[in-house]
Protein backbone atom coordinates (compact mmCIF):
# COMPACT_ATOMS: atom_id res chain seq x y z
CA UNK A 1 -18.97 -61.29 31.88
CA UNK A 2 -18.84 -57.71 30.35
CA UNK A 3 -22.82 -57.04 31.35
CA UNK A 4 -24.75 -57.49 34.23
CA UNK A 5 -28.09 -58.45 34.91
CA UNK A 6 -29.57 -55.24 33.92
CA UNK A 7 -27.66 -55.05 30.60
CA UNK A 8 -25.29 -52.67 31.92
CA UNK A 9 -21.72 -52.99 31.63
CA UNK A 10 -20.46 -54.73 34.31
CA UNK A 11 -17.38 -52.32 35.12
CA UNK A 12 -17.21 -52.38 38.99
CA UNK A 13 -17.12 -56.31 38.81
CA UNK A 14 -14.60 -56.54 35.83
CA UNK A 15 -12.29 -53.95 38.19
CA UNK A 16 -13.22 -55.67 41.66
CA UNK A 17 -12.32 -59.05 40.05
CA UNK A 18 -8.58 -57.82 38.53
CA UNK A 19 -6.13 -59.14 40.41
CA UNK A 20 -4.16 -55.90 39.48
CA UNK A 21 -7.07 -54.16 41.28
CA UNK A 22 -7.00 -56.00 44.13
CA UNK A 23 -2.74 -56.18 44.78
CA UNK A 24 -3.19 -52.49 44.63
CA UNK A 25 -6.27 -52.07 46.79
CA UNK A 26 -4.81 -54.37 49.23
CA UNK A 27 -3.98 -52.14 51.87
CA UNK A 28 -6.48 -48.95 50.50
CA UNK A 29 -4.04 -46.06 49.49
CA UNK A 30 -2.72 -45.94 46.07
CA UNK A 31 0.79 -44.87 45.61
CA UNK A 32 2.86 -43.31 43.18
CA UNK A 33 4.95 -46.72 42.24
CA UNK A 34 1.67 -48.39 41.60
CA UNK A 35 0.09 -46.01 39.76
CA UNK A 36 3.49 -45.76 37.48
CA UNK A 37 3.35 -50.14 37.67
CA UNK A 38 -0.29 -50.00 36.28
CA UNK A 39 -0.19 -47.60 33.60
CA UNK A 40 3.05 -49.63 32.63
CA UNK A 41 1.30 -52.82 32.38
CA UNK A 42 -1.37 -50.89 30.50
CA UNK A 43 1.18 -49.35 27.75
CA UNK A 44 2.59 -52.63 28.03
CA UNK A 45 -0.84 -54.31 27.05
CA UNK A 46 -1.53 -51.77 24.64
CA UNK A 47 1.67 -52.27 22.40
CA UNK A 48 0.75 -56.04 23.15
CA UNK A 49 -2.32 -55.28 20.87
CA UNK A 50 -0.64 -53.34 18.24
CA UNK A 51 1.62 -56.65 17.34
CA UNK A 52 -1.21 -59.13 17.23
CA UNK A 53 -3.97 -57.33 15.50
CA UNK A 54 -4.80 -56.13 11.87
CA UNK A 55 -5.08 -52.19 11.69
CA UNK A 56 -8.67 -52.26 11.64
CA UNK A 57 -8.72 -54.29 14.21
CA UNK A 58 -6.38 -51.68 16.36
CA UNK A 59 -8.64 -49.13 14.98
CA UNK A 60 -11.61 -50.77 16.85
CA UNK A 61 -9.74 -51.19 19.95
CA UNK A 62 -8.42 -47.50 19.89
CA UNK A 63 -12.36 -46.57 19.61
CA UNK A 64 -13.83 -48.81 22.34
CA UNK A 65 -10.80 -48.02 24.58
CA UNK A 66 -11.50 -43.90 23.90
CA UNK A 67 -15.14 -44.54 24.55
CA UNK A 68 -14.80 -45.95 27.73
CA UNK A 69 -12.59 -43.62 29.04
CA UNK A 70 -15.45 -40.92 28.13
CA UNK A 71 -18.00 -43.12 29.84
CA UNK A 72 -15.30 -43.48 33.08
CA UNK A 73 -14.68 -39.44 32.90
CA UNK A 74 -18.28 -38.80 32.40
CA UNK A 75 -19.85 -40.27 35.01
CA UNK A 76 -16.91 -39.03 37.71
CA UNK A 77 -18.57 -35.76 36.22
CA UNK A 78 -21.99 -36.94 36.87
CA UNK A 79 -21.22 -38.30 40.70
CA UNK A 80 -19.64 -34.88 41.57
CA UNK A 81 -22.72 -32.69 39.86
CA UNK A 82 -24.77 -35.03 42.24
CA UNK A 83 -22.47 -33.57 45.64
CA UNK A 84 -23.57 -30.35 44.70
C-alpha cells in the first residue's frame, strides 16, 4: 500500500518491507559495498524505466522521484531542527 491509515504515505513500511532494506539492515551498520550495491540497483532500475516508458511518462517519474527526495531531505531537516 503507498498510504496508511491516516492518508499519509506509508514510507517507513514500503522501506521496512524491501527486502533490499532488510539484507542490508541485517546486521545494523551500512557499509560502503552496500551502499555502492543499492544505488546500483537503483541506476539500474532507473534506466529500467527509461526503456519501458513513453517520455511523458519518464517525465512523471523524474517528478515524483525529485519530489520525494525533497520530502526525504526535508523532513531529515525537520527531525534535526527538533534536536535543537
Amino acid at each position: 500500500m503507498i498510504f496508511n491509515k491516516q492518508g499519509y504515505i506509508d514510507i517507513d513500511g514500503m522501506i521496512a518491507a524491501s527486502p533490499s532494506f532488510q539484507n542490508i539492515m541485517e546486521d545494523g551498520i551500512v557499509t560502503d559495498e552496500e551502499l555502492r550495491q543499492q544505488a546500483d540497483k537503483v541506476i539500474s532500475l532507473m534506466h529500467e524505466a527509461e526503456q519501458r516508458f513513453t517520455e511523458e511518462d519518464q517525465l512523471f517519474i523524474k517528478r515524483l522521484f525529485a519530489e520525494a527526495n525533497v520530502l526525504s531531505a526535508i523532513y531529515q531537516y525537520y527531525e534535526l531542527q527538533e534536536l535543537r
